[in-house]
Protein backbone atom coordinates (compact mmCIF):
# COMPACT_ATOMS: atom_id res chain seq x y z
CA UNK A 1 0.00 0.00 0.00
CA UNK A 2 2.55 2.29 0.98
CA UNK A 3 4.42 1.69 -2.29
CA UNK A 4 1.68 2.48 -3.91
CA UNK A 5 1.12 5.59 -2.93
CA UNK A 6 4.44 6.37 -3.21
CA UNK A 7 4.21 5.44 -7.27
CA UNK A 8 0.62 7.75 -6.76
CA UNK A 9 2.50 10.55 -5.28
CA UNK A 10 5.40 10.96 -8.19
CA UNK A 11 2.96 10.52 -10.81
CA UNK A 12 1.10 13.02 -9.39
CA UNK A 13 4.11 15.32 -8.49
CA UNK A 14 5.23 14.81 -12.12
CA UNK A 15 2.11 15.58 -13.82
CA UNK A 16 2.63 18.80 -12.11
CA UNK A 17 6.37 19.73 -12.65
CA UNK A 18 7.17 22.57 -14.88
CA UNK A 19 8.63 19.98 -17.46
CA UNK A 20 5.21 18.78 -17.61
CA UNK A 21 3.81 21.76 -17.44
CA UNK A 22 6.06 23.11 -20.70
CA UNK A 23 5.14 20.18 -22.83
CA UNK A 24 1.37 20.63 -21.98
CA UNK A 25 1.68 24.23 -22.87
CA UNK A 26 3.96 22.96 -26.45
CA UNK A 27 1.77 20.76 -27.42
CA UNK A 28 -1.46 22.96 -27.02
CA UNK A 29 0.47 26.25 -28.87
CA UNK A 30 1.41 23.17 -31.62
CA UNK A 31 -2.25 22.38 -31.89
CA UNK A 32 -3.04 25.51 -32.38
CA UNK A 33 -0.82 26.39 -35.16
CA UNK A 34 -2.02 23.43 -37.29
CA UNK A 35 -5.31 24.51 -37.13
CA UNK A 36 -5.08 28.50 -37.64
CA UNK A 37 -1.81 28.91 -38.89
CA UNK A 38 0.16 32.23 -39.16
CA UNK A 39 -3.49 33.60 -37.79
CA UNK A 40 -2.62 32.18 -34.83
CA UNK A 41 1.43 33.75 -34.32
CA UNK A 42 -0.55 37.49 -35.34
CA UNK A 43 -2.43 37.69 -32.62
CA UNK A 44 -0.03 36.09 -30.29
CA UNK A 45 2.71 38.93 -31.05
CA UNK A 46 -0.37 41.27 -30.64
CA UNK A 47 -0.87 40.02 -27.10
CA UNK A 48 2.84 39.92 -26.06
CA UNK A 49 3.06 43.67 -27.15
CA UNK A 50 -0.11 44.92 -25.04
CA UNK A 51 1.15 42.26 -22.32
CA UNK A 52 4.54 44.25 -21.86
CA UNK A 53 3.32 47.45 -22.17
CA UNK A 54 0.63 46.87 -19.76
CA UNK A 55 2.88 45.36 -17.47
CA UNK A 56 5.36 48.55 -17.30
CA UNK A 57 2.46 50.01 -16.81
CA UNK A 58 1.04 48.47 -13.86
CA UNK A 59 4.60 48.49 -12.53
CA UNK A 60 6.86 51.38 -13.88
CA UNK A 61 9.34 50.88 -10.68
CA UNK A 62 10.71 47.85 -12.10
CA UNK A 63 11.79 49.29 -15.51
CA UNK A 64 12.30 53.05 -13.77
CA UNK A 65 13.93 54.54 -10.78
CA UNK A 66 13.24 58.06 -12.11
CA UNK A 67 9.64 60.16 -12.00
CA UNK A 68 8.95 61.40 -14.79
CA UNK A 69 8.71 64.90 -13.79
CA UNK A 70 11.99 64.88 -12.59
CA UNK A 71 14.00 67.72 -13.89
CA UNK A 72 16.85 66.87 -12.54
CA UNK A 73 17.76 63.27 -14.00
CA UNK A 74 20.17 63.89 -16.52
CA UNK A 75 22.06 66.72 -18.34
CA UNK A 76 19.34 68.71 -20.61
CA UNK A 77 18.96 67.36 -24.13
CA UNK A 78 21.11 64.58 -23.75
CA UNK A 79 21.55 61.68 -25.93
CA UNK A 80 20.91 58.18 -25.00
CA UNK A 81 23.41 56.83 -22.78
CA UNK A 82 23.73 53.66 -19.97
CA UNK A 83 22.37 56.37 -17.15
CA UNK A 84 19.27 57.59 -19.39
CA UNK A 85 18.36 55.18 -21.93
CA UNK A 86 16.19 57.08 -24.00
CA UNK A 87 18.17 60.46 -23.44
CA UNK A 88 16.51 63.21 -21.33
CA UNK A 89 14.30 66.37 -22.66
CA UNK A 90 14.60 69.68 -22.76
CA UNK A 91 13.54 70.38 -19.03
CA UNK A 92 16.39 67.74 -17.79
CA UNK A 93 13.46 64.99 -17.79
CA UNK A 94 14.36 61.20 -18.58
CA UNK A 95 12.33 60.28 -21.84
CA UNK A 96 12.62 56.38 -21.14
CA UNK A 97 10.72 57.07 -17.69
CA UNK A 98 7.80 59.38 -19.36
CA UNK A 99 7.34 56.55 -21.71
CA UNK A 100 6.76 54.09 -19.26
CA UNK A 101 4.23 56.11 -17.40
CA UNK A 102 2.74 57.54 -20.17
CA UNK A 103 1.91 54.05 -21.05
CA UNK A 104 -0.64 54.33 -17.92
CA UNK A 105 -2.47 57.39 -19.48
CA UNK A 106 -2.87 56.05 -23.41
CA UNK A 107 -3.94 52.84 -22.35
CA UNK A 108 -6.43 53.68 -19.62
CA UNK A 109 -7.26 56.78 -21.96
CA UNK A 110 -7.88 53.99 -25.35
CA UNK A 111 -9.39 51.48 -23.16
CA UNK A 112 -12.09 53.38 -21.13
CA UNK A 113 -12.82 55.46 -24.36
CA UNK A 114 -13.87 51.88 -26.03
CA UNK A 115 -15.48 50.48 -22.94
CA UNK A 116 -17.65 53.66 -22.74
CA UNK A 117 -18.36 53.57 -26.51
CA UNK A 118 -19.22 50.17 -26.52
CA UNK A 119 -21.51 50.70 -23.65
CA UNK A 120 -23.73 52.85 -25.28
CA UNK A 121 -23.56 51.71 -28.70
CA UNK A 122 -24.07 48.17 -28.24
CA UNK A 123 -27.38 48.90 -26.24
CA UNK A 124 -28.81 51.15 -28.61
CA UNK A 125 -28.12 48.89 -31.45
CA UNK A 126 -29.63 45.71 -29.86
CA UNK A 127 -32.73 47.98 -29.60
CA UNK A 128 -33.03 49.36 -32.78
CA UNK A 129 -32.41 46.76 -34.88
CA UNK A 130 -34.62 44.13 -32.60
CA UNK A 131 -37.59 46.97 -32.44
CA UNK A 132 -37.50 48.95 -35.81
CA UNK A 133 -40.44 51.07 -36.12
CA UNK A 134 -39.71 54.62 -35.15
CA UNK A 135 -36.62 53.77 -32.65
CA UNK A 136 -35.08 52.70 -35.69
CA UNK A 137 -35.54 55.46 -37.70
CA UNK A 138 -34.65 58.34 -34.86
CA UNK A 139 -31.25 56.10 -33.82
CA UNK A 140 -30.33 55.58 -37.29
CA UNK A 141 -30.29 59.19 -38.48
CA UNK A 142 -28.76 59.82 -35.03
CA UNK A 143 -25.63 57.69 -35.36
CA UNK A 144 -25.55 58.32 -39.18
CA UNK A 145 -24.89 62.20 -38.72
CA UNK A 146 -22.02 61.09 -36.08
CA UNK A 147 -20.43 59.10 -38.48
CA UNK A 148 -20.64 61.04 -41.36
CA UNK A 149 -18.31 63.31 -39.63
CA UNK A 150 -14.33 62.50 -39.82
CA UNK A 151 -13.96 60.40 -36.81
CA UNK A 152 -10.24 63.18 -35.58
CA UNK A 153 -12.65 66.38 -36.74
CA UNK A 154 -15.66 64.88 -34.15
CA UNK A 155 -12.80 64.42 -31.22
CA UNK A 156 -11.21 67.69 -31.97
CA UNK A 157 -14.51 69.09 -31.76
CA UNK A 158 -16.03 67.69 -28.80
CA UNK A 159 -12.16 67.94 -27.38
CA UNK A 160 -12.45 71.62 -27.39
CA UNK A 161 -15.60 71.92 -26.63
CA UNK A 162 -14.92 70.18 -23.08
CA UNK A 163 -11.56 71.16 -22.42
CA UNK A 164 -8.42 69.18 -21.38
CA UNK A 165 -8.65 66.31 -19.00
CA UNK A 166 -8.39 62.84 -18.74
CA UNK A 167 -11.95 62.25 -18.93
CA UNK A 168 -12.93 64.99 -21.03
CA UNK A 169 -10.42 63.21 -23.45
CA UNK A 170 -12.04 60.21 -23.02
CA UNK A 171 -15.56 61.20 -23.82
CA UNK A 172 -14.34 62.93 -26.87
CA UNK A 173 -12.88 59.60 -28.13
CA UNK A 174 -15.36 57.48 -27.13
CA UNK A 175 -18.57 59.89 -29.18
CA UNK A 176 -16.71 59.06 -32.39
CA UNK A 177 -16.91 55.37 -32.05
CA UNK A 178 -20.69 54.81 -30.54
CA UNK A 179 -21.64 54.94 -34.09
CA UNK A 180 -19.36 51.85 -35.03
CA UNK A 181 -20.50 49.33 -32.28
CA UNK A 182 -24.18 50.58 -33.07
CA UNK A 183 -24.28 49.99 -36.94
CA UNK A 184 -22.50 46.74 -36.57
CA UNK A 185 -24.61 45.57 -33.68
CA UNK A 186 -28.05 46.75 -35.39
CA UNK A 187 -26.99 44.99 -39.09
CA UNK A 188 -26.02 41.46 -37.21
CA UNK A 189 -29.44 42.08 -35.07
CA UNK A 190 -31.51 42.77 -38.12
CA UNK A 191 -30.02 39.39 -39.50
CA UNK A 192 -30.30 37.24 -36.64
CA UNK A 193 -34.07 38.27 -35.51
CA UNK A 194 -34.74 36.27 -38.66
CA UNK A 195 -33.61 33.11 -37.66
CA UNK A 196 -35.85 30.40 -36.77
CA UNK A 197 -34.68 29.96 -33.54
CA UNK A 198 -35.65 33.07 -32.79
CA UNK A 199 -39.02 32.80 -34.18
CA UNK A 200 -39.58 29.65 -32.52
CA UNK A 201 -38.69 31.85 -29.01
CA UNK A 202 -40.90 34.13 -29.45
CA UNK A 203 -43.67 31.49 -31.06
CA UNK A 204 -43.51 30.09 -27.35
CA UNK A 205 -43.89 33.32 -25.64
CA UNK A 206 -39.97 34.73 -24.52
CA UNK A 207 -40.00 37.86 -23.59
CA UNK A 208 -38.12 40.25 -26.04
CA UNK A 209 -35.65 41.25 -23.33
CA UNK A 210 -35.13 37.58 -22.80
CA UNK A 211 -34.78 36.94 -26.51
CA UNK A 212 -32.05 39.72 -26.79
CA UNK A 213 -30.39 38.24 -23.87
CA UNK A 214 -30.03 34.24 -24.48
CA UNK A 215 -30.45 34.57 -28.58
CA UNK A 216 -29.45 37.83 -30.04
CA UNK A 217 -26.65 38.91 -28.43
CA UNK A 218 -24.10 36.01 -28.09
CA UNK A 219 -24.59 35.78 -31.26
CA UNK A 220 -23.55 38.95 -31.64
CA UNK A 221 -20.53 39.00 -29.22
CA UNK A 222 -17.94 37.30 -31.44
CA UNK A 223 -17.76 40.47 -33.53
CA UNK A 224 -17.85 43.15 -31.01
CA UNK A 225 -14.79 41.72 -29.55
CA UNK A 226 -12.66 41.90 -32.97
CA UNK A 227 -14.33 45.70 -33.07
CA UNK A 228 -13.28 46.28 -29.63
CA UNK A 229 -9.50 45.93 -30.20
CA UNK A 230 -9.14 47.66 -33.51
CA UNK A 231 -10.94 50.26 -31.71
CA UNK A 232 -8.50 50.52 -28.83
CA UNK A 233 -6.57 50.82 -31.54
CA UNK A 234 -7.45 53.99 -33.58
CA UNK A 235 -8.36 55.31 -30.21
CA UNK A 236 -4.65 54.98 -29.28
CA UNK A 237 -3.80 57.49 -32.44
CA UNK A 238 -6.93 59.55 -31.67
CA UNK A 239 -5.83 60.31 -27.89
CA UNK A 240 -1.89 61.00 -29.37
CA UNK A 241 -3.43 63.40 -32.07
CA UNK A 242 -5.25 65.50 -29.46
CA UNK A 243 -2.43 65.10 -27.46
CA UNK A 244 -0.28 66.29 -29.95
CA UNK A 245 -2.54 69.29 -30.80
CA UNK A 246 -2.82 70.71 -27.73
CA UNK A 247 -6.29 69.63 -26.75
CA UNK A 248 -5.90 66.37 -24.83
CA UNK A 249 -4.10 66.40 -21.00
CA UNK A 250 -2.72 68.76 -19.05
CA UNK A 251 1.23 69.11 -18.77
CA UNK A 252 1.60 67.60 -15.30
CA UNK A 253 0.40 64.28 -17.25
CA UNK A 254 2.94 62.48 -18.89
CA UNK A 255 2.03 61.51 -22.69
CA UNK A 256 3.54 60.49 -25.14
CA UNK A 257 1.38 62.40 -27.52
CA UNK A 258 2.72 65.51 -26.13
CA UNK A 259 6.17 64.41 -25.99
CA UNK A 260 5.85 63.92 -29.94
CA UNK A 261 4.60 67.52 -29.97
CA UNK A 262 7.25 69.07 -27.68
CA UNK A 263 10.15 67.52 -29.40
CA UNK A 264 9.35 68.33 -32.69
CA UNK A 265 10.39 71.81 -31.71
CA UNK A 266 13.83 70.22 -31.44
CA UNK A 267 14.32 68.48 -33.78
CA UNK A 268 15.94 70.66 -36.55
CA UNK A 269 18.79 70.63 -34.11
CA UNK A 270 19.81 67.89 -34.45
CA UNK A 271 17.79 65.60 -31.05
CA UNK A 272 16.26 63.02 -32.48
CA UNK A 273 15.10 61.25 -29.73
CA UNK A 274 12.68 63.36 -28.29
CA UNK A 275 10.34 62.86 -30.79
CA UNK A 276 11.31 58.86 -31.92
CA UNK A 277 10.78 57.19 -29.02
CA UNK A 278 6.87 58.39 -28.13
CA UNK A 279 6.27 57.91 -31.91
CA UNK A 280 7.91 54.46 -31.71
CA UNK A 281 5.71 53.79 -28.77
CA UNK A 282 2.59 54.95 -30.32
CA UNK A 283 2.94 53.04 -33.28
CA UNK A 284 4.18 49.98 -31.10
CA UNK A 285 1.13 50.02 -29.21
CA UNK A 286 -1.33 50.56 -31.52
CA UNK A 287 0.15 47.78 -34.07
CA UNK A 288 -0.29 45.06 -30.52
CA UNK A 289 -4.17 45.98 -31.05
CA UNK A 290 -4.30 45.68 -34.42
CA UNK A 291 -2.62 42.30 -34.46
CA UNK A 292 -5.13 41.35 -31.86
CA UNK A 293 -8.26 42.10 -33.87
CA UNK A 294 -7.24 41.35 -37.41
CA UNK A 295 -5.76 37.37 -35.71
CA UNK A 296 -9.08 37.46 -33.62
CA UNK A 297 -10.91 38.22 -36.93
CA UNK A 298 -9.80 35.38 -38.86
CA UNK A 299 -9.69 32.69 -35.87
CA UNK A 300 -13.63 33.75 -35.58
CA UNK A 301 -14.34 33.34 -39.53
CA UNK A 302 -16.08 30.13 -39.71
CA UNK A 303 -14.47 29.71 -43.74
CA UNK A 304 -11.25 29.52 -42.04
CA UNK A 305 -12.43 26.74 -39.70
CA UNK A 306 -13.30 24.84 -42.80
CA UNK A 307 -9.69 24.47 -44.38
């Protein structure tokens, strides 16, 4: 007996050691590459890019020891070296330290702005498309006019309008895309209301808010969540463009939106890194997103399930 659960206990201990573990984890990433193929490695480079960023982040002490209104970290306008990696700005600032926390105020800026839009437009298209009659009509014109505008005319707008400030900014980027989620949402809701099973709901007596609930909308889901992370992707540009213009945050804030603005002013002298690295990081960012949706868009097609 004892012997045996001695043999019990190292099977069980090695069914949990990391070598296990790894091969587990090998073997599933393998599986997953036969079956979705480069898909697969898109959206996996998408999520290590948000990962790290998001990590620095959440903990900018571990890649930092300097603030990054610190004007006294470094020499002024001087080039990368081992003390500042990125060089430091104009007011004696370290740029690799305002892109780390800067990270905080994009992302939180991007992701609340498509959580908020996404809030409202979702709602409002589950209604109109699943109701029609006059809803339909006053929504539709609604959200039409919205998007007819430019989507960086709209935020500029509504961004002066407000003022700067964190939420301010992120009410002015989430308007613009409130149209997206509700035009999607109300064409996939026109389609599905049609289905039988549907029908047959509502045949039996379901309550329409029951119907939208259990029916309608996880079968609308799949696509919201591609739309989601493109969106937290343009929104990423969107926030930098305000940024950059002078209508997003205040200058206690670090961004890396105004960084790009600020060291444009420089760089006809010659200090290039002032404006590379928060364009670098913009660009990094937003590519992670887009990676994200466009492998999450063609794991979800059903034609690519088929191959």
């Amino acid at each position: 007996m004892a012997q045996q659960m001695n043999t019990n206990a190292g099977a069980s201990g090695s069914s949990l050691s990391p070598a296990s573990a790894a091969s587990r984890f090998f073997r599933w990433v393998s599986t997953k590459n036969r079956r979705y193929g480069a898909e697969w490695w898109i959206m996996i480079a998408g999520i290590f890019i948000i990962a790290l960023i998001a990590f620095s982040a959440l903990f900018p002490t571990l890649f930092t020891s300097f603030s990054p209104l610190d004007q006294e970290a470094g020499p002024q306008l001087a080039a990368p070296n081992a003390t500042n990696l990125f060089g430091t700005d104009n007011l004696c600032r370290d740029v690799f330290s305002r892109m780390v926390y800067g990270s905080r105020t994009i992302l939180g800026v991007a992701v609340l702005a498509a959580l908020v839009s996404s809030a409202v437009g979702i709602p409002l298209g589950l209604m109109s498309g699943f109701l029609g009659g006059a809803l339909d009509r006053v929504l539709s014109l609604i959200m039409d006019s919205l998007y007819s505008f430019p989507g960086l005319i709209l935020a500029i707008a509504f961004a002066a309008m407000l003022g700067p400030g964190i939420i301010n900014v992120t009410v002015a980027v989430a308007v613009i895309y409130i149209p997206t989620y509700f035009r999607l949402v109300r064409g996939q809701t026109l389609s599905i209301k049609e289905e039988l099973y549907v029908e047959a709901a509502s045949a039996i007596g379901a309550r329409r808010r029951t119907i939208l609930a259990r029916y309608v909308f996880p079968n609308v889901i799949a696509t919201v969540v591609v739309v989601f992370s493109l969106n937290i992707a343009d929104a990423i540009m969107t926030e930098s463009a305000l940024s950059y213009i002078g209508l997003g945050l205040s200058g206690g804030i670090p961004d890396w939106g105004m960084d790009l603005s600020m060291g444009k002013k420089f760089l006809p002298s010659g200090v290039w890194w002032m404006i590379t690295f928060p364009g670098v990081m913009i660009m990094t960012l937003a590519l992670g997103f887009t990676m994200l949706g466009e492998g999450l868009a063609e794991i979800m097609n059903p034609k690519l399930l088929e191959k």
